[in-house]
Protein backbone atom coordinates (compact mmCIF):
# COMPACT_ATOMS: atom_id res chain seq x y z
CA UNK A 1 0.14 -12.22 9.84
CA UNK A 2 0.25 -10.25 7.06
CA UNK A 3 4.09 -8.76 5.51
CA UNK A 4 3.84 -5.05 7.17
CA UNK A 5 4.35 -2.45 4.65
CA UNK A 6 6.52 0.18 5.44
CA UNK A 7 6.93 3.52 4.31
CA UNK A 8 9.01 6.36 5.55
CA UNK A 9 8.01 9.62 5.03
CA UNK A 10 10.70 12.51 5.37
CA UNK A 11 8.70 15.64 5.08
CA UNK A 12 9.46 19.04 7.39
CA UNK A 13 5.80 20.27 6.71
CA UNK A 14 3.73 18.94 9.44
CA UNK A 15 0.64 19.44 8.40
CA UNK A 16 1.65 18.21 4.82
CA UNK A 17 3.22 14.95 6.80
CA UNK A 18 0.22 14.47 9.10
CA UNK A 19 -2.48 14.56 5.98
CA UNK A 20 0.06 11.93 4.07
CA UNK A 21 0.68 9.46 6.81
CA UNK A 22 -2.90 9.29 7.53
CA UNK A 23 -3.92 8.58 4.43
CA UNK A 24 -1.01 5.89 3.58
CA UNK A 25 -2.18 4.29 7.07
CA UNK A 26 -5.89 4.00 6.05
CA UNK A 27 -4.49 2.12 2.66
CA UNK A 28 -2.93 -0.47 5.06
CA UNK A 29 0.79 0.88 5.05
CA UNK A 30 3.27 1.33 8.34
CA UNK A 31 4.37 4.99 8.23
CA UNK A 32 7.11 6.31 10.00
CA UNK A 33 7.46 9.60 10.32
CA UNK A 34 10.99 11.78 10.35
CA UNK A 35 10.69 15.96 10.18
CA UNK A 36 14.26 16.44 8.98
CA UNK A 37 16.50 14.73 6.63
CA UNK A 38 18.98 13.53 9.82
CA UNK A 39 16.20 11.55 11.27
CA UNK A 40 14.79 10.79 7.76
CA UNK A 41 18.28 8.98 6.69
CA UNK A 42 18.21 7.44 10.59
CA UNK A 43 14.73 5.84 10.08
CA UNK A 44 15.49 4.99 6.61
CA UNK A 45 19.06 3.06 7.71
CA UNK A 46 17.61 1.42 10.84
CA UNK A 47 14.14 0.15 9.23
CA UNK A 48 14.88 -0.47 5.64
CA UNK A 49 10.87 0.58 4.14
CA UNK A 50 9.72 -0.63 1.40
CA UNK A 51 9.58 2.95 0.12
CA UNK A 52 10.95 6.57 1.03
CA UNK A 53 9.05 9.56 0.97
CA UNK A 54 11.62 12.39 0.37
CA UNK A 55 10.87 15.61 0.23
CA UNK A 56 13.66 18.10 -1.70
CA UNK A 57 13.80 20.91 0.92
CA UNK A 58 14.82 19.73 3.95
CA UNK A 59 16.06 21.36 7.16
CA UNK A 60 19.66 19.69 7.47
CA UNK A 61 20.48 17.40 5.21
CA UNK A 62 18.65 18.34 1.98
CA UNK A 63 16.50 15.50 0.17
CA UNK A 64 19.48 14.93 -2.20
CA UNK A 65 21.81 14.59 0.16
CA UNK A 66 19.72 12.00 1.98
CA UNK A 67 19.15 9.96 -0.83
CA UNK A 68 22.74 9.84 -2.09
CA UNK A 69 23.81 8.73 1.95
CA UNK A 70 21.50 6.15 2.13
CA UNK A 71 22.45 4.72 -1.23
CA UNK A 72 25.67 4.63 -0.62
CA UNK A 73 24.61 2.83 2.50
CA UNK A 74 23.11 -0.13 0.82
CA UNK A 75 19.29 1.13 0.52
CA UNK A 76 17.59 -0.75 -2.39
CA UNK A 77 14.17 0.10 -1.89
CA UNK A 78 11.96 2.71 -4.31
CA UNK A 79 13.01 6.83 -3.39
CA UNK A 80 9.78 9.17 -4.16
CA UNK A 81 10.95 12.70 -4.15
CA UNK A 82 8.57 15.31 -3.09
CA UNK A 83 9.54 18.36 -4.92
CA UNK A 84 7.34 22.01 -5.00
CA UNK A 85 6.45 23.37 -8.65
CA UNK A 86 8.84 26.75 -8.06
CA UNK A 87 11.67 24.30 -7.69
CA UNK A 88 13.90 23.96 -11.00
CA UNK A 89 14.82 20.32 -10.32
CA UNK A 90 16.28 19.05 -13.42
CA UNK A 91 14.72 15.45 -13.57
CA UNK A 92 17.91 13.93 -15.09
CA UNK A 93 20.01 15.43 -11.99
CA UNK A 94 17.27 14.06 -9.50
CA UNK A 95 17.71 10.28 -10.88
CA UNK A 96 21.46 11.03 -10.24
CA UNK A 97 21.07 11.25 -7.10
CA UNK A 98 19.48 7.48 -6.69
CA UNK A 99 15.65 8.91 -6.63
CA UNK A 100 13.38 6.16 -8.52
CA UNK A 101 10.92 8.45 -9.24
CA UNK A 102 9.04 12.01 -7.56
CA UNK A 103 6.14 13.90 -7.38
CA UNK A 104 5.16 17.25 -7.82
CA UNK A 105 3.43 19.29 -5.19
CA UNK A 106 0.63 20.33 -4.43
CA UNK A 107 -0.03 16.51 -5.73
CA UNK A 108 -3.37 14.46 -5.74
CA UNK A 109 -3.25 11.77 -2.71
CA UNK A 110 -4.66 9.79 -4.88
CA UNK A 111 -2.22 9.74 -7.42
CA UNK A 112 0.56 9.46 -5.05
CA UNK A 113 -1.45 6.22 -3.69
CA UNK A 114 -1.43 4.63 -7.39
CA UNK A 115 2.03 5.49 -7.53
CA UNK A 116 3.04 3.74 -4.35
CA UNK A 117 0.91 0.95 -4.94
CA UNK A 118 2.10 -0.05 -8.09
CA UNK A 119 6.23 0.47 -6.93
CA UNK A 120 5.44 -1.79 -4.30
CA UNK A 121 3.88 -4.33 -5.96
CA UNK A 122 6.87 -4.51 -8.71
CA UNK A 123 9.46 -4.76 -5.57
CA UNK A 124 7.44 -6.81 -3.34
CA UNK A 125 8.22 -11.10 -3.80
CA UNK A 126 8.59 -11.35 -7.54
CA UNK A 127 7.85 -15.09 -6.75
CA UNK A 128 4.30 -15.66 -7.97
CA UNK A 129 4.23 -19.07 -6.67
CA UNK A 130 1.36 -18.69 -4.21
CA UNK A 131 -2.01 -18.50 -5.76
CA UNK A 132 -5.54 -19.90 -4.54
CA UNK A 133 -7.62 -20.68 -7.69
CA UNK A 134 -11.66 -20.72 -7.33
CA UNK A 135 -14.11 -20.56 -9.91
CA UNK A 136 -12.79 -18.96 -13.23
CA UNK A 137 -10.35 -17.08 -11.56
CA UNK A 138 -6.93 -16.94 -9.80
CA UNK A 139 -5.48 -14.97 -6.94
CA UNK A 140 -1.88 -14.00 -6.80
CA UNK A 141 -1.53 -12.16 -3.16
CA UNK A 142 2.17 -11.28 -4.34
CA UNK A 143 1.88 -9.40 -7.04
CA UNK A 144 -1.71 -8.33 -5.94
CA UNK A 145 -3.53 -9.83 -8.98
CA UNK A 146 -6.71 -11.78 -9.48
CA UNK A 147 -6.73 -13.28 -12.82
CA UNK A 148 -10.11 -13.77 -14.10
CA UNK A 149 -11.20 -15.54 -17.39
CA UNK A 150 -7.55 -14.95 -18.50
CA UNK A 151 -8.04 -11.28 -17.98
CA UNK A 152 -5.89 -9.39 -15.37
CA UNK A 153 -7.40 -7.49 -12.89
CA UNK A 154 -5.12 -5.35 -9.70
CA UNK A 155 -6.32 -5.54 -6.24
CA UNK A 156 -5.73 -2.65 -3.81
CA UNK A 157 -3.26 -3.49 -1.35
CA UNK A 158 -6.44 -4.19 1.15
CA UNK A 159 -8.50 -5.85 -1.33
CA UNK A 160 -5.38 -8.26 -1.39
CA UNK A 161 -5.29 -9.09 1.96
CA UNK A 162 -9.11 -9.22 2.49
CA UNK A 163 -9.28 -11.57 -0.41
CA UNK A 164 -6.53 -13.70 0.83
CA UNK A 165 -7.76 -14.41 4.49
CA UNK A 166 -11.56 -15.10 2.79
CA UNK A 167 -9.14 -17.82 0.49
CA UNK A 168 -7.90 -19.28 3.56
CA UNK A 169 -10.72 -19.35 5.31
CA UNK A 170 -13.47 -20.49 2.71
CA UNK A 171 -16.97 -21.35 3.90
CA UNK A 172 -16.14 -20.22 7.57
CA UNK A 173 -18.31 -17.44 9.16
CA UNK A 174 -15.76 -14.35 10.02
CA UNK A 175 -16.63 -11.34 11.80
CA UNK A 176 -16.26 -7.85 10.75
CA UNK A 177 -13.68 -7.24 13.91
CA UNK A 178 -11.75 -10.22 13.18
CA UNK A 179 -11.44 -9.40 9.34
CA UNK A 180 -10.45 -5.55 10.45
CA UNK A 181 -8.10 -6.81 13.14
CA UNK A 182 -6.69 -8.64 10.06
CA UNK A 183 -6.18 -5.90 7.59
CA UNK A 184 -5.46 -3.45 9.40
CA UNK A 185 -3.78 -4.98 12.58
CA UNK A 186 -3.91 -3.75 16.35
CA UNK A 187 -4.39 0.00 16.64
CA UNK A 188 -6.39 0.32 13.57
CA UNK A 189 -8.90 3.24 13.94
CA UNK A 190 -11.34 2.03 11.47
CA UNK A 191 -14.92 1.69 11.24
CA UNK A 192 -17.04 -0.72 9.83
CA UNK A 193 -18.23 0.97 7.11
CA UNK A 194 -14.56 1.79 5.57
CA UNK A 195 -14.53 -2.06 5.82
CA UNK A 196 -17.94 -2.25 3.85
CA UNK A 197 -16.74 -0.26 1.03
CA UNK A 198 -13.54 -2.37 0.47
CA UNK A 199 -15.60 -5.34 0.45
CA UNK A 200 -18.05 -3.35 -2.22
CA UNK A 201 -15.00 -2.80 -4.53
CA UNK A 202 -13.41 -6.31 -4.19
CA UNK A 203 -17.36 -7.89 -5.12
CA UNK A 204 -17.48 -5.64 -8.23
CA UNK A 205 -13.91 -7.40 -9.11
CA UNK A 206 -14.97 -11.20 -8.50
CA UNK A 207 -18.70 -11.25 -8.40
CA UNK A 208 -20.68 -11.67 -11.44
CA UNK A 209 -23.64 -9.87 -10.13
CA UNK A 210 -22.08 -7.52 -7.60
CA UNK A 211 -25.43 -6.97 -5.96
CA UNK A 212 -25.95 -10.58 -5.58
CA UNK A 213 -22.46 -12.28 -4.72
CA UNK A 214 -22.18 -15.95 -5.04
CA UNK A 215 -18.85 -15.73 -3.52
CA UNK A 216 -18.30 -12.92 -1.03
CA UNK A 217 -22.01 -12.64 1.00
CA UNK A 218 -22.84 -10.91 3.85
CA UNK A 219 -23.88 -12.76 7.20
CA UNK A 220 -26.36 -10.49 8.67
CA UNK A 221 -25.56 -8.53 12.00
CA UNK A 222 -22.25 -10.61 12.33
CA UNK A 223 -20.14 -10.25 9.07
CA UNK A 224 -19.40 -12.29 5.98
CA UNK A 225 -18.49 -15.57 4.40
CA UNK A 226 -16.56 -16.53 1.85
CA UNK A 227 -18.54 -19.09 -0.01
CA UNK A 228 -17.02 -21.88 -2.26
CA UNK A 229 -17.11 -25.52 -2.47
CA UNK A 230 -14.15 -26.24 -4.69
């Protein structure tokens, strides 16, 4: 099974909090969810996520406050603070307080994505020992990187974990439900088509001719195959 991701997100705005988790769940990521900065620094103590959502204005304990406890605690992991524009947070104060970087709002989901993605693949195993070579290329599942005629190319964290269960399972027939059940584990409320499109993206990044995969192809009405004899 696959290393479960986890991310806490400390946010009092619940609509702000439900549009975030959602997303960060569709990317493949465990959220877990605290409205106040007590419950926030609770979750954060008892779980220990790979990252912490913190937002700066928080009923209770205030972001800041949170951040310096659960340092002080032992809490290694990557702090995002969520700060508002009106908000004269003086950046050098913020990193004081043990925050590894923040946003601003209202901020791009998109951005805030990238910027997960990429602090979790710098604190995630630094051991890039495992690798599965086929063809001209490479793939490093921990540090999400396919290396391809010496060139570098990131993989989403779901184009990582796709890629690595077609690795492991080369030349075998595997079915759309058993692939999602794999990325995105038991109460995933995905269809196939959000499946589809990650397997689009990941063929642009290995295929030659995207619209004619040699590697990654599609087994009508049943799901695909990972295709190599090496």
């Amino acid at each position: 099974m696959n290393k479960e991701i986890k991310i806490a997100l400390v946010e009092d705005d619940e609509n702000l909090r439900f549009l975030v988790a959602e997303r960060l769940q569709s990317e493949g990521y465990k959220v877990l969810e605290a409205p106040n900065g007590d419950d926030g620094e609770k979750v954060v103590l008892a779980e220990t996520p790979h990252v912490v959502l913190l937002d700066w204005m928080l009923p209770g304990k205030q972001g800041s406050e949170v951040c310096t406890s659960i340092r002080n605690n032992g809490y290694e992991g990557q702090v995002i603070m969520m700060t508002a524009k009106g908000q004269d947070i003086d950046k050098i104060e913020a990193y004081k307080f043990g925050v590894s970087d923040y946003i601003i709002k209202p901020f791009n989901m998109d951005v805030l994505v990238a910027m997960i993605d990429s602090k979790i693949k710098f604190s995630l195993n630094t051991d890039k020992s495992e690798s599965y070579k086929f063809a001209n290329m490479e793939h490093q599942p921990n540090t999400h990187l396919l290396i391809r005629d010496s060139r570098k190319i990131e993989l989403t964290i779901l184009e990582n974990r796709i890629l690595l269960y077609f690795l492991k399972n080369k030349n075998k027939v595997i079915n759309r439900e058993e692939l999602m059940m794999e990325v995105w584990g038991y109460n995933a409320d995905v269809n196939t088509r959000t499946l589809d499109m990650h397997i689009v993206r990941l063929r642009k990044k290995i295929e030659t001719n995207a619209d004619s995969p040699q590697y990654l192809q599609t087994v009508r009405g049943i799901g695909y195959k990972f295709v190599y004899a090496g």
